[in-house]
N, C-alpha and C. Protein backbone atom coordinates (compact mmCIF):
# COMPACT_ATOMS: atom_id res chain seq x y z
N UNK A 1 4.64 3.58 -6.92
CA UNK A 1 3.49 3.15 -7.70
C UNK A 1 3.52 3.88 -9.04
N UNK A 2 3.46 3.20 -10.02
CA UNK A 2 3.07 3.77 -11.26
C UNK A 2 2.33 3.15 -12.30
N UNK A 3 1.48 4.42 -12.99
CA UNK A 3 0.74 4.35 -13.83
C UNK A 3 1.14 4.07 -15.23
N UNK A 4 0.82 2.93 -15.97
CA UNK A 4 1.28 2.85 -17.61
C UNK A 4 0.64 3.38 -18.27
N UNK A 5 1.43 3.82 -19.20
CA UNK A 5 0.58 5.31 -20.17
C UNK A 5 1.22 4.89 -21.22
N UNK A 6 0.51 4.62 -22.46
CA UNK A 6 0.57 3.79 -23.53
C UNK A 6 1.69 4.89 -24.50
N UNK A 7 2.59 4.33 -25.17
CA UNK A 7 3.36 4.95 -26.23
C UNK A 7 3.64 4.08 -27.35
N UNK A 8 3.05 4.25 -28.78
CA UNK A 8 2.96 3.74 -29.70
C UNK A 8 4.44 2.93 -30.03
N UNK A 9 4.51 1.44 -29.81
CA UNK A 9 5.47 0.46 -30.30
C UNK A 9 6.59 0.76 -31.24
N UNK A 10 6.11 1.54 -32.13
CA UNK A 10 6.88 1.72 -33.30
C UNK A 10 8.01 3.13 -33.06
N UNK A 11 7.66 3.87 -32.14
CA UNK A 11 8.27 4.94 -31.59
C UNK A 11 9.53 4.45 -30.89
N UNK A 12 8.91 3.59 -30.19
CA UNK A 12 10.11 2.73 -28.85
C UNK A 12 11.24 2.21 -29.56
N UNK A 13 11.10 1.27 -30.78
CA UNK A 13 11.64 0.85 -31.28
C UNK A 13 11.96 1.85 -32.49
N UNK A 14 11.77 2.75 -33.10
CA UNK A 14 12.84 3.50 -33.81
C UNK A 14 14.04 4.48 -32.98
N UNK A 15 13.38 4.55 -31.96
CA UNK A 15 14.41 5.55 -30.78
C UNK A 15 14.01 5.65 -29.75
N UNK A 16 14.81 5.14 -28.60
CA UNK A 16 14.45 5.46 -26.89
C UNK A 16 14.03 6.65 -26.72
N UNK A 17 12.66 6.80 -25.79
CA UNK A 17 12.13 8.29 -25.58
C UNK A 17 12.99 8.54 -24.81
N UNK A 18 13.46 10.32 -24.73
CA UNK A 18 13.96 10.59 -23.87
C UNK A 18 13.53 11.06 -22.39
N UNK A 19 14.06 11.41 -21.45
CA UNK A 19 13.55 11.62 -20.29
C UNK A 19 12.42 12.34 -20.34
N UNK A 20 13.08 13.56 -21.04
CA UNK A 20 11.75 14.44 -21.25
C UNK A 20 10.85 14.20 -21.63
N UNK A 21 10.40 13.24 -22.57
CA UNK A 21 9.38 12.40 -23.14
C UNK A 21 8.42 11.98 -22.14
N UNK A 22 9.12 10.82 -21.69
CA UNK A 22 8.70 10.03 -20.52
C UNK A 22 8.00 11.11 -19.28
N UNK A 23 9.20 11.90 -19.30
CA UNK A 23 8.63 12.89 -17.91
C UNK A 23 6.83 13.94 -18.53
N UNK A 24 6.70 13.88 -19.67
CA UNK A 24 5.58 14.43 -20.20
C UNK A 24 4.77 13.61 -19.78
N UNK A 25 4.96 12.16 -20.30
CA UNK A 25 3.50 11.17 -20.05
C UNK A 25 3.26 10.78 -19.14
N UNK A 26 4.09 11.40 -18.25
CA UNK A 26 3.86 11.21 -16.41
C UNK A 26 3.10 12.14 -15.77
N UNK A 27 2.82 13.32 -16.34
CA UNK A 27 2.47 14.64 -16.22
C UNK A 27 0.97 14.43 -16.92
N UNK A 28 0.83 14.19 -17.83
CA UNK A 28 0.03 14.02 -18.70
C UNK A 28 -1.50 13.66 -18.28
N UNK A 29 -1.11 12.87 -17.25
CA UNK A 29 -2.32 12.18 -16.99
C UNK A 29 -2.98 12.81 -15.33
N UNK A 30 -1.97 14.04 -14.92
CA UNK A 30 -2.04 14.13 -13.58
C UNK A 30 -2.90 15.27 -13.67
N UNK A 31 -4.10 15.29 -13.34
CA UNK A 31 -5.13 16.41 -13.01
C UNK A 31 -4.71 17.45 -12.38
N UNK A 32 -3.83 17.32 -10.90
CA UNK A 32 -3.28 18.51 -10.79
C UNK A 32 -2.19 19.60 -11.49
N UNK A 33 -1.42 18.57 -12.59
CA UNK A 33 -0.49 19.17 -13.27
C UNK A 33 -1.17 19.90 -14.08
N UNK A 34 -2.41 20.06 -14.50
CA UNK A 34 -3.42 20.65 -15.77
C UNK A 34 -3.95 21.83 -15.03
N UNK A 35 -3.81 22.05 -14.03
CA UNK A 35 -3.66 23.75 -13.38
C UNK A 35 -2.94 24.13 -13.09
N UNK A 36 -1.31 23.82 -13.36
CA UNK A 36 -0.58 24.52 -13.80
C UNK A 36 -0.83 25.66 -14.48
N UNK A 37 0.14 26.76 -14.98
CA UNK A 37 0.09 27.99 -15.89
C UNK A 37 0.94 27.03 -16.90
N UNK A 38 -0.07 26.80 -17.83
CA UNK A 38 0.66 26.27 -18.99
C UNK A 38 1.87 27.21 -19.73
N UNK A 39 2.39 28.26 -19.49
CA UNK A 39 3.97 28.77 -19.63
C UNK A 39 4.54 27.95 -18.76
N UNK A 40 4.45 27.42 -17.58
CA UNK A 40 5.02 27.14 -16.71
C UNK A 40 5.45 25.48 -16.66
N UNK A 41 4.53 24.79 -17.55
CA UNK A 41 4.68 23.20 -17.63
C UNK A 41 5.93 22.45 -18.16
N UNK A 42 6.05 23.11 -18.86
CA UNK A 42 7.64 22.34 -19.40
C UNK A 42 8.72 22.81 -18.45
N UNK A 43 8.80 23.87 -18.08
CA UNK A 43 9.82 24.61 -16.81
C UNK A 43 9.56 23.62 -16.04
N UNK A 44 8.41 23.28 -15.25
CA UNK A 44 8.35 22.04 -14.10
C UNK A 44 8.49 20.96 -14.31
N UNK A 45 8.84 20.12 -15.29
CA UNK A 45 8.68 18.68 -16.06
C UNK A 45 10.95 18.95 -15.92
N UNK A 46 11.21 20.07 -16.21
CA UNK A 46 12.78 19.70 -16.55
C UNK A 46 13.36 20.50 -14.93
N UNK A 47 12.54 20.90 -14.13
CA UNK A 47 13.29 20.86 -12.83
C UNK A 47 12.69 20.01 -12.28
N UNK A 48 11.72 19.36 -11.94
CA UNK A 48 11.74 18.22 -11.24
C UNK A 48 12.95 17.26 -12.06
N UNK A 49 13.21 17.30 -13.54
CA UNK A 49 14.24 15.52 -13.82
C UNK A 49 15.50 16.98 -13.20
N UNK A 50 15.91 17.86 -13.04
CA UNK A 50 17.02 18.15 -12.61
C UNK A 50 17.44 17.86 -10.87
N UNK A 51 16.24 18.08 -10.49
CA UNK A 51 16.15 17.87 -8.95
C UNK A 51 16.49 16.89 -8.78
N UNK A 52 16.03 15.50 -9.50
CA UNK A 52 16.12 14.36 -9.22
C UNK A 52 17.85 14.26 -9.24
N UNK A 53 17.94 14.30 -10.54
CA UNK A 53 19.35 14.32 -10.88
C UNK A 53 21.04 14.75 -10.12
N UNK A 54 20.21 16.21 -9.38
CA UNK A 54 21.27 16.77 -8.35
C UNK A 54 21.03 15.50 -7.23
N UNK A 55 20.21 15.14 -6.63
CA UNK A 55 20.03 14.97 -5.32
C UNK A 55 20.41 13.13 -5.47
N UNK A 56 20.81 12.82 -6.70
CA UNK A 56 21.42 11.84 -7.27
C UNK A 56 23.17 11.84 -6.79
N UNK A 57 23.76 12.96 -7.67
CA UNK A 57 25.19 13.34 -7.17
C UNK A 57 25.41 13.32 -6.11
N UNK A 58 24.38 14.23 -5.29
CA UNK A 58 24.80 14.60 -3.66
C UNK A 58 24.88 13.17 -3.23
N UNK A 59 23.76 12.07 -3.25
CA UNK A 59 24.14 11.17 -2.66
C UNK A 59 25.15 9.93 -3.21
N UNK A 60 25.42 9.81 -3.97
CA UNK A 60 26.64 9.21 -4.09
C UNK A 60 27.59 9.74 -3.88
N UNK A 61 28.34 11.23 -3.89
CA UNK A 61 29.48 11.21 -2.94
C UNK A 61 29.56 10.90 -1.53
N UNK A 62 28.36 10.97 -0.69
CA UNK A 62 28.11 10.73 0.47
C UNK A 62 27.58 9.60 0.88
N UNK A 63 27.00 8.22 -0.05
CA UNK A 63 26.90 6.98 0.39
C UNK A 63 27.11 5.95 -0.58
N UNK A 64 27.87 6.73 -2.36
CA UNK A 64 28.19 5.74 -2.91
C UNK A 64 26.94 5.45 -3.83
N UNK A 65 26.94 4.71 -4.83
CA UNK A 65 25.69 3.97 -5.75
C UNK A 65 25.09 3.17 -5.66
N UNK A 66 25.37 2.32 -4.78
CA UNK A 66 24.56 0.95 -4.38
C UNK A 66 23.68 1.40 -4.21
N UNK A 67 22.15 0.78 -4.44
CA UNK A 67 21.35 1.06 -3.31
C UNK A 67 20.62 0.76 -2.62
N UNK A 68 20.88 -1.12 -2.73
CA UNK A 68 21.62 -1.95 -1.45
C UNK A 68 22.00 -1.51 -0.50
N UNK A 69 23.33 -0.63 -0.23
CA UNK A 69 23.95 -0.33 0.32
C UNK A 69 23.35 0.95 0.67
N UNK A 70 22.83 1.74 0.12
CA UNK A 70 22.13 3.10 0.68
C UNK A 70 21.51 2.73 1.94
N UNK A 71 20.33 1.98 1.38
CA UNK A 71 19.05 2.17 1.96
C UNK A 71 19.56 1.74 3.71
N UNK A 72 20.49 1.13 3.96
CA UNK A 72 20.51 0.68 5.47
C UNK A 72 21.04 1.99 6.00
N UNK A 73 21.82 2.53 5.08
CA UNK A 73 22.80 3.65 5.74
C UNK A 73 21.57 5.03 5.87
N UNK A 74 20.39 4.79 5.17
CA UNK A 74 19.56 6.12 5.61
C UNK A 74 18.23 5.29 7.16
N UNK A 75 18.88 3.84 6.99
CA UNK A 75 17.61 3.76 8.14
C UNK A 75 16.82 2.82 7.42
N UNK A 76 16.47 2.45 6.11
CA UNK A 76 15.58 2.21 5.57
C UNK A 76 15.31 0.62 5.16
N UNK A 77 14.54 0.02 5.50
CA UNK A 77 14.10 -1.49 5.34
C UNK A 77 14.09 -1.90 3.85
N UNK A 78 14.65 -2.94 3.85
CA UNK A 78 14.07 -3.44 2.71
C UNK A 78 13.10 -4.65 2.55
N UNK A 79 12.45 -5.02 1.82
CA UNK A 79 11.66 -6.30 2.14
C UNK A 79 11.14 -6.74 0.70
N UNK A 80 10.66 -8.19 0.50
CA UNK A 80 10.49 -8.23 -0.77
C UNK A 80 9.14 -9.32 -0.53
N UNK A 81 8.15 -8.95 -1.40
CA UNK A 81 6.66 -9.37 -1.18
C UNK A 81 6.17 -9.88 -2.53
N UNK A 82 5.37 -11.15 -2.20
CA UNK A 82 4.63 -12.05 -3.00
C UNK A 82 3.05 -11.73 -3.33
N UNK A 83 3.02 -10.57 -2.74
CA UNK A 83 1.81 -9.87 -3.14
C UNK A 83 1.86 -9.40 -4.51
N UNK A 84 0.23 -9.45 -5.24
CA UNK A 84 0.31 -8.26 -6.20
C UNK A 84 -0.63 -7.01 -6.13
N UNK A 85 0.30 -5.63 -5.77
CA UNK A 85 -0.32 -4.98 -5.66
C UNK A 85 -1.04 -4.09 -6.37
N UNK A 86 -1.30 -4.74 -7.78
CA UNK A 86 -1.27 -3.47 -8.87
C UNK A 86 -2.66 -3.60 -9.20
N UNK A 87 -3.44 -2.68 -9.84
CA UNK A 87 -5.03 -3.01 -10.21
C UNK A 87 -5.10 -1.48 -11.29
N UNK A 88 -6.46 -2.61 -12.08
CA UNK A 88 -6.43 -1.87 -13.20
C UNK A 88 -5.23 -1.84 -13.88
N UNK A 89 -4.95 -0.07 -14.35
CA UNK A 89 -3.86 -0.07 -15.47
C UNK A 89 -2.76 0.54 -14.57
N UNK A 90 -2.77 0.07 -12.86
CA UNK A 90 -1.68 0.51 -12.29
C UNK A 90 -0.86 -0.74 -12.05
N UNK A 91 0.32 -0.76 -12.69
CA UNK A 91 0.87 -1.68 -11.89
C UNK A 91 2.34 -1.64 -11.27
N UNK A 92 2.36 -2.11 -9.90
CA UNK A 92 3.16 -1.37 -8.64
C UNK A 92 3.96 -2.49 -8.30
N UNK A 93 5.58 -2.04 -9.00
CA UNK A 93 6.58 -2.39 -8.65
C UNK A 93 7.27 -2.66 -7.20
N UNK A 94 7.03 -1.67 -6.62
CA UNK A 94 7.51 -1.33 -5.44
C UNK A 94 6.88 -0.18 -4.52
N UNK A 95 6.71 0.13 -3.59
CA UNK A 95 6.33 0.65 -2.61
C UNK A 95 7.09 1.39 -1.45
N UNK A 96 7.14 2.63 -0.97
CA UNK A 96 7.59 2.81 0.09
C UNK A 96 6.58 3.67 1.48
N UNK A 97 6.87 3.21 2.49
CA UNK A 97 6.05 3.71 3.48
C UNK A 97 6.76 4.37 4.62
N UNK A 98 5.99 5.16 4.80
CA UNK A 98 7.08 6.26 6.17
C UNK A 98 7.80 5.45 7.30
N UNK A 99 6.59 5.09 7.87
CA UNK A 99 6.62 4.51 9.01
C UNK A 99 6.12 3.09 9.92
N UNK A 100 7.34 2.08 10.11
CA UNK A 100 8.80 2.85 9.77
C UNK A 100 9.54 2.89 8.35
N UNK A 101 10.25 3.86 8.13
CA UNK A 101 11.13 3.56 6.46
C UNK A 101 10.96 2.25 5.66
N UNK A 102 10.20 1.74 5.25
CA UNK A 102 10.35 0.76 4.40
C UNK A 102 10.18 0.64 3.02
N UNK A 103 10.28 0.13 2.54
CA UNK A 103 10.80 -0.08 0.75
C UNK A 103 10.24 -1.95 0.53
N UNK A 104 8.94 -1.71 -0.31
CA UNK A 104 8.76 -3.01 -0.26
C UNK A 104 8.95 -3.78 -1.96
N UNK A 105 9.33 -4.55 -2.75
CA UNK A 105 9.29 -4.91 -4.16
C UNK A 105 8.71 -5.93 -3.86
N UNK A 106 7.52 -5.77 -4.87
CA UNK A 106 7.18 -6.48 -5.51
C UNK A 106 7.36 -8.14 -6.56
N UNK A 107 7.94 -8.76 -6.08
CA UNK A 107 8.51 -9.98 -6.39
C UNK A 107 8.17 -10.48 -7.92
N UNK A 108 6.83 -10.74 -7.92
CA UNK A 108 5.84 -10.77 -9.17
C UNK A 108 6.24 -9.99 -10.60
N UNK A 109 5.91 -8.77 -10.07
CA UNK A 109 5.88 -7.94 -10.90
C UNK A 109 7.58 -7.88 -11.69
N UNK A 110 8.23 -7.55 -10.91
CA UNK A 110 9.74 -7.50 -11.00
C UNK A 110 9.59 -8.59 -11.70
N UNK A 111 9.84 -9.37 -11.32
CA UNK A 111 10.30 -10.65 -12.45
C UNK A 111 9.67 -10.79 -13.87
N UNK A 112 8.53 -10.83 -13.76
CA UNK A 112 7.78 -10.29 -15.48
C UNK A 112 8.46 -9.36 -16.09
N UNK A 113 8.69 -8.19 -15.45
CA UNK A 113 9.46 -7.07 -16.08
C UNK A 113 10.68 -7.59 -16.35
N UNK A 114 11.83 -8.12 -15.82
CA UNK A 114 13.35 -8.95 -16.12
C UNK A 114 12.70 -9.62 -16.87
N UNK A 115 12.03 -10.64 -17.47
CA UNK A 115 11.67 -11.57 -18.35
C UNK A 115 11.22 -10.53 -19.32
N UNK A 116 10.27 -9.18 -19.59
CA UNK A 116 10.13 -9.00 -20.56
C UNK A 116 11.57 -7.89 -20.96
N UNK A 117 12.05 -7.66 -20.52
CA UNK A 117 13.61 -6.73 -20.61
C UNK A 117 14.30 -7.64 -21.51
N UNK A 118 14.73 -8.77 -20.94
CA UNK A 118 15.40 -9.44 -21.86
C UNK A 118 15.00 -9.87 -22.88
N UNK A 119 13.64 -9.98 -23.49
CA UNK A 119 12.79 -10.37 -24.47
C UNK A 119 12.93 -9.00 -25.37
N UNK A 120 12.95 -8.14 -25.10
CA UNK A 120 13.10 -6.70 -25.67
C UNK A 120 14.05 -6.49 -26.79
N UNK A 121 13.84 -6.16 -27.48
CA UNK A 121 14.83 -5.76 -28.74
C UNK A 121 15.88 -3.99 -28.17
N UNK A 122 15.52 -3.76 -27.07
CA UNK A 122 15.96 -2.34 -26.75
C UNK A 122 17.32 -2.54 -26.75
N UNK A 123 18.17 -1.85 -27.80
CA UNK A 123 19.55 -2.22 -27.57
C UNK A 123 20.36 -1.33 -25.96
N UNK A 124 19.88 -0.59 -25.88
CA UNK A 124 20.48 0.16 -24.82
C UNK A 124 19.76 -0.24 -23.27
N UNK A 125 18.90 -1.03 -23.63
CA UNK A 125 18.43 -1.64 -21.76
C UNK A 125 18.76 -3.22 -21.34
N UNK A 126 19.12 -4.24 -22.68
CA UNK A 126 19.89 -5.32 -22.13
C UNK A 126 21.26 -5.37 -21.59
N UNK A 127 21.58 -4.39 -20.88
CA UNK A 127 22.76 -4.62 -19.79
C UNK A 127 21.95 -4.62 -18.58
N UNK A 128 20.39 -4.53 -18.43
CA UNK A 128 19.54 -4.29 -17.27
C UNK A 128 19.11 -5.71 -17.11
N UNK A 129 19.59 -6.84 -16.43
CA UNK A 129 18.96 -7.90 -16.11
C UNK A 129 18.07 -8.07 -15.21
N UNK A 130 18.63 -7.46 -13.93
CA UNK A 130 17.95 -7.33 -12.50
C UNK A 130 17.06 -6.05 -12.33
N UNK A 131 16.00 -5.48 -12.67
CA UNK A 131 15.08 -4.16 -12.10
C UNK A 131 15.05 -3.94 -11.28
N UNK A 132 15.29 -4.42 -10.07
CA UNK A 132 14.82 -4.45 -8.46
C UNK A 132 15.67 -3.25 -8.17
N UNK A 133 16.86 -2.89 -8.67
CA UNK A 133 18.06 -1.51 -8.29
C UNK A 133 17.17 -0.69 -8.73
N UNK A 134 16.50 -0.83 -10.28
CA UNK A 134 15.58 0.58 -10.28
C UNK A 134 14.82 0.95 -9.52
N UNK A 135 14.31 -0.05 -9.44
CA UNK A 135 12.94 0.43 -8.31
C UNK A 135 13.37 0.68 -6.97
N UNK A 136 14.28 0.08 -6.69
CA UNK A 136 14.90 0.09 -4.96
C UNK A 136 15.54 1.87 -5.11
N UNK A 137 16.06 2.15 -6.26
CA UNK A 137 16.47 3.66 -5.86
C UNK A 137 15.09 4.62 -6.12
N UNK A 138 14.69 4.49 -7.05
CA UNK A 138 13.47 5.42 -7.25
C UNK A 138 12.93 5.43 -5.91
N UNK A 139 12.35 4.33 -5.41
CA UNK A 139 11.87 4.49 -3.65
C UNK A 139 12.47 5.06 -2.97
N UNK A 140 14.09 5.06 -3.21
CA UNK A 140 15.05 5.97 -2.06
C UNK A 140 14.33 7.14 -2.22
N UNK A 141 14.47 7.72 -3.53
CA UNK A 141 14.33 9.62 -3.73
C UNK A 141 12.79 9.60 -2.98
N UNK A 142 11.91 9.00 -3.12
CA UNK A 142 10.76 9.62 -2.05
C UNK A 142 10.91 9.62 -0.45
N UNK A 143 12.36 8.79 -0.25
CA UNK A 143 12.60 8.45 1.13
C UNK A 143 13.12 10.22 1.68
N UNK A 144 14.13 9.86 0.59
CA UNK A 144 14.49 11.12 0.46
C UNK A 144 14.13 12.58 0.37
N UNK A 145 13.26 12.27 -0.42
CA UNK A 145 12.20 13.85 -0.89
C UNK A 145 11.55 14.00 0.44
N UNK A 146 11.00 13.05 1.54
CA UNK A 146 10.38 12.87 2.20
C UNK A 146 10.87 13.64 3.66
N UNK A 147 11.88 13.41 3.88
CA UNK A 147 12.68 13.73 5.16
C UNK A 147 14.44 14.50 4.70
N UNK A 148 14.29 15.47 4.02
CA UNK A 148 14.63 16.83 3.62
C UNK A 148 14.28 17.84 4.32
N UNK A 149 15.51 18.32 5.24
CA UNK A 149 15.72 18.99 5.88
C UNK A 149 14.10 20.41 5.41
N UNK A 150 14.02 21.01 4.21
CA UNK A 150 13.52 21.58 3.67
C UNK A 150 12.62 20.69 2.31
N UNK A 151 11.50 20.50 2.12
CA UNK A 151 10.93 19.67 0.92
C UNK A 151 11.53 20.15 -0.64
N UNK A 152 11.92 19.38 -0.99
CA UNK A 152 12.26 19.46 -2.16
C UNK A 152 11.23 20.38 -3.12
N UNK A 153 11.76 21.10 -4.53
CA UNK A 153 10.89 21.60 -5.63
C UNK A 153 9.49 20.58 -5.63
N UNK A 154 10.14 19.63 -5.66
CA UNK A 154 8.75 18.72 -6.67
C UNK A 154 7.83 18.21 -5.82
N UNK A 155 8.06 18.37 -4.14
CA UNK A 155 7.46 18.90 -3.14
C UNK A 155 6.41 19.95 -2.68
N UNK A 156 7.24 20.66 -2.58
CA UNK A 156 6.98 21.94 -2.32
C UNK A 156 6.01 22.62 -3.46
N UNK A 157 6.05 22.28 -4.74
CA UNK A 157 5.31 23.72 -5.51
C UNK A 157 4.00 22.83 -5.73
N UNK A 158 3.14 23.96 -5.45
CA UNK A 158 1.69 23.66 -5.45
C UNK A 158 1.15 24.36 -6.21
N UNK A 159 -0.20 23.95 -6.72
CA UNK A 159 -1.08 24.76 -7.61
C UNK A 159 -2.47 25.39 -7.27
N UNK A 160 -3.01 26.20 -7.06
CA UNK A 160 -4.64 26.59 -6.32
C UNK A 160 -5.76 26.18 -7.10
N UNK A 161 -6.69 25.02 -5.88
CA UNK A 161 -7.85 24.85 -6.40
C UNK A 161 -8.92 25.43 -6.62
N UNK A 162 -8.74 26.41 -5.42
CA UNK A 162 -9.65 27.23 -5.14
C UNK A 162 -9.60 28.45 -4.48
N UNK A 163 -9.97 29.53 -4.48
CA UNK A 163 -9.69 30.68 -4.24
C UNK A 163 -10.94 31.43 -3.30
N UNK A 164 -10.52 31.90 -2.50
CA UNK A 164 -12.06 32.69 -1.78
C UNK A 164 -11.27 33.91 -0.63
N UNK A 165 -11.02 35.00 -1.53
CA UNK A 165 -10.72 36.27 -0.93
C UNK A 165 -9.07 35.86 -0.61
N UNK A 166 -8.32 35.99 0.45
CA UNK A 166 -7.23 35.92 0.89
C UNK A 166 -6.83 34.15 1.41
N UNK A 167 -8.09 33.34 1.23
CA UNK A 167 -7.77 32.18 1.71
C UNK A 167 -7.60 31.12 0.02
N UNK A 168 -6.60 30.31 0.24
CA UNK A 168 -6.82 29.45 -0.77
C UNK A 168 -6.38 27.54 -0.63
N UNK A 169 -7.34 27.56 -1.28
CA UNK A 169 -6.98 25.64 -0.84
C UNK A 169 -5.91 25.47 -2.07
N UNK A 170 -4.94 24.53 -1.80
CA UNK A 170 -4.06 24.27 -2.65
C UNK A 170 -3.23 22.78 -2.45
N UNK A 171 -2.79 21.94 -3.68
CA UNK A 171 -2.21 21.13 -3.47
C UNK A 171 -1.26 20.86 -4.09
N UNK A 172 -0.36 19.61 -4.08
CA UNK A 172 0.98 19.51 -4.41
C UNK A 172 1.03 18.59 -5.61
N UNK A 173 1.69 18.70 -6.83
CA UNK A 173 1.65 17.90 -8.30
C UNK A 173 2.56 16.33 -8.33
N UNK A 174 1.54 15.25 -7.71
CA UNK A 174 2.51 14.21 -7.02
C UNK A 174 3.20 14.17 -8.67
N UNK A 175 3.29 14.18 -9.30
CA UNK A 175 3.72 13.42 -11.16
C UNK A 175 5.09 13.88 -10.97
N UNK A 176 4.94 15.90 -9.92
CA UNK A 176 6.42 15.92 -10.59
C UNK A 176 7.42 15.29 -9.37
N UNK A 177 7.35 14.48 -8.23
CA UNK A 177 7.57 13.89 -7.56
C UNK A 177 8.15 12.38 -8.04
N UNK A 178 7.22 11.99 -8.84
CA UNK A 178 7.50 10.51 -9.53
C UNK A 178 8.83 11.27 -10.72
N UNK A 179 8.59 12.30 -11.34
CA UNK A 179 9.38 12.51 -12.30
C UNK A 179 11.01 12.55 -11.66
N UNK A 180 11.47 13.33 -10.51
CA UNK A 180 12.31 13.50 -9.81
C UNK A 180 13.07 11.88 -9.73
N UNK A 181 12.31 11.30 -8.75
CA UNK A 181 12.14 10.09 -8.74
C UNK A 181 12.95 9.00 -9.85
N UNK A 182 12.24 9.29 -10.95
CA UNK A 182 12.99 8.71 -12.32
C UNK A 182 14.41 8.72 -12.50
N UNK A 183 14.33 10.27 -12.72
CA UNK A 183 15.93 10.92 -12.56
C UNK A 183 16.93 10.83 -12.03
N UNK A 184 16.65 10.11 -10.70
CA UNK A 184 17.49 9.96 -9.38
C UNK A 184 17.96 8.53 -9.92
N UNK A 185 17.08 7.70 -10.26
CA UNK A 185 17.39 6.16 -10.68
C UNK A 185 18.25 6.31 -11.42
N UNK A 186 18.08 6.88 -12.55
CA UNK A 186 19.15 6.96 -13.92
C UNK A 186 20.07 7.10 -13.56
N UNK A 187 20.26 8.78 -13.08
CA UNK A 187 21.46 9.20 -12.43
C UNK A 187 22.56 8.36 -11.77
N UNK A 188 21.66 7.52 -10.51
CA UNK A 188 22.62 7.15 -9.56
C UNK A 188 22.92 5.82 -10.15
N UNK A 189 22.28 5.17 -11.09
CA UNK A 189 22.46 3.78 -11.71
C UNK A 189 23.66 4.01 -12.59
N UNK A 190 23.61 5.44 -13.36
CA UNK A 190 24.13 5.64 -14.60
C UNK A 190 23.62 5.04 -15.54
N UNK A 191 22.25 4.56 -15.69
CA UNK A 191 21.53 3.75 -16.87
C UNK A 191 21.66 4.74 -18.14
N UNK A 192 21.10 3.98 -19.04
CA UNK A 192 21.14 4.98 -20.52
C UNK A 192 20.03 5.54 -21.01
N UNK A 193 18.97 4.90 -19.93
CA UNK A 193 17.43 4.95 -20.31
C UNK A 193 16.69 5.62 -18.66
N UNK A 194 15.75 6.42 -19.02
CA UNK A 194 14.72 6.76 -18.59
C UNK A 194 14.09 5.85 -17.56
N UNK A 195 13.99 5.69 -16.29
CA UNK A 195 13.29 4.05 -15.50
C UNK A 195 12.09 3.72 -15.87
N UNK A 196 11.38 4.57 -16.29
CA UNK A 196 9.61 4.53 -16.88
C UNK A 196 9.70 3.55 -17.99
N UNK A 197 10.85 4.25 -18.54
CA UNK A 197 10.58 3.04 -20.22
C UNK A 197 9.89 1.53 -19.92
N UNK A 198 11.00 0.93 -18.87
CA UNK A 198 10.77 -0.20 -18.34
C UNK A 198 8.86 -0.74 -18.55
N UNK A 199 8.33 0.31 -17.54
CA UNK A 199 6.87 0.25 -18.15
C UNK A 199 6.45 0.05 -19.01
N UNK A 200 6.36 0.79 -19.65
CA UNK A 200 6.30 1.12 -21.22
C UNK A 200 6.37 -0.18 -22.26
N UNK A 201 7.91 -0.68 -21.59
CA UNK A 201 8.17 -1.96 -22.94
C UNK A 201 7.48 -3.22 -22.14
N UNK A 202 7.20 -3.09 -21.02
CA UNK A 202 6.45 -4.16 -20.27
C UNK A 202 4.49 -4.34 -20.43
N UNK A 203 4.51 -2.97 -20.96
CA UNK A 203 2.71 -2.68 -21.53
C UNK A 203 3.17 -3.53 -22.97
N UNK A 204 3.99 -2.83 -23.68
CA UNK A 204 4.43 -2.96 -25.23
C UNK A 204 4.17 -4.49 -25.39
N UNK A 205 4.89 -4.84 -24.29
CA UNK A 205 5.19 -7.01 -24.87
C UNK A 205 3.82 -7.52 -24.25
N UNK A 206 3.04 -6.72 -23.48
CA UNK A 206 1.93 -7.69 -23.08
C UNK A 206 0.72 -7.41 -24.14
N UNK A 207 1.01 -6.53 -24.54
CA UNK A 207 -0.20 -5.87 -26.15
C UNK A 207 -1.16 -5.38 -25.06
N UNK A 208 -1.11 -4.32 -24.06
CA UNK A 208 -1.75 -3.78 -23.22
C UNK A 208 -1.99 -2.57 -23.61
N UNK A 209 -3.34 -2.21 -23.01
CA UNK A 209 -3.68 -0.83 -23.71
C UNK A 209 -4.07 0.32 -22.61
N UNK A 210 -4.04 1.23 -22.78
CA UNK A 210 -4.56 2.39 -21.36
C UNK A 210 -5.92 2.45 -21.10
């Protein structure tokens, strides 16, 4: 699921944001990322896209780039739905659910996005006809992040809400999860672009606003 977070037209089109970019305006909007130790925010924005990135390598020497071809070899369903699940200014490509493993796309949505891709002036994302690989791997890495022997960084690090003597409530920064996520797509696609952009130029062509 993801959130579109508006980036001024004229930016897109003088130069592709870079990851790091993208991985900011993912962060940006996440309430738990804003109790962070702001020394600490940009450090977590470039190990979550590294996390993503390693756990990219690892799995293509061990199941290859497809990810078509992944997803059966970890267990994982695929399915493709005529629903739309998106509301408001979320709108949800794809889906994955524990149990059991499934990976659902969005049919709808996907296809608007391929129709506005190719409508795009982005010189470096028309070799992207089909989206459904993006989104089908980005879903892997939560499959993934998910059932890790040990939880991954973008997992694992939490921030405290609240404090009372030796006890503390605390929770986990889903953004840098989605950011990982991103990374893993690129990586294992070898795309030239960031998977978020996609968003981005799909707000851009509809004249949509946050």
């Amino acid at each position: 699921m993801s959130k579109v977070t508006h980036i001024p037209g004229p930016a897109l089109q003088r130069q592709l944001p870079t990851a790091r970019t993208l991985g900011d305006s993912l962060v940006s909007d996440d309430a738990m990322f804003q109790r962070a130790p702001p020394a600490m925010r940009s450090a977590l924005v470039d190990a979550a896209l590294s996390e993503g990135r390693a756990c990219a390598e690892s799995i293509s020497l061990d199941l290859g780039t497809d990810p078509w071809a992944i997803a059966p070899q970890l267990g994982v369903a695929v399915v493709e739905s005529d629903e739309d699940a998106g509301f408001g200014t979320v709108v949800v490509f794809a889906a994955y659910t524990e149990r059991p493993p499934t990976i659902t796309l969005y049919r709808g949505a996907i296809e608007r996005a391929n129709k506005q891709l190719t409508a795009s002036r982005e010189r470096n994302m028309r070799n992207v006809e089909d989206c459904r690989p993006v989104f089908l791997a980005h879903e892997l890495y939560h499959h993934l992040a998910r059932n890790a022997p040990s939880p991954p960084f973008s997992r694992a690090y939490r921030v405290t809400l609240l404090q009372l003597g030796g006890w503390r409530w605390t929770s986990r920064i889903a953004s840098l999860e989605e950011i990982a996520a991103g990374a893993f797509a690129q990586a294992l696609l070898g795309l030239e672009f960031y998977p978020r952009l996609i968003e981005l130029i799909c707000l851009q062509q509809d004249g949509g606003e946050q």
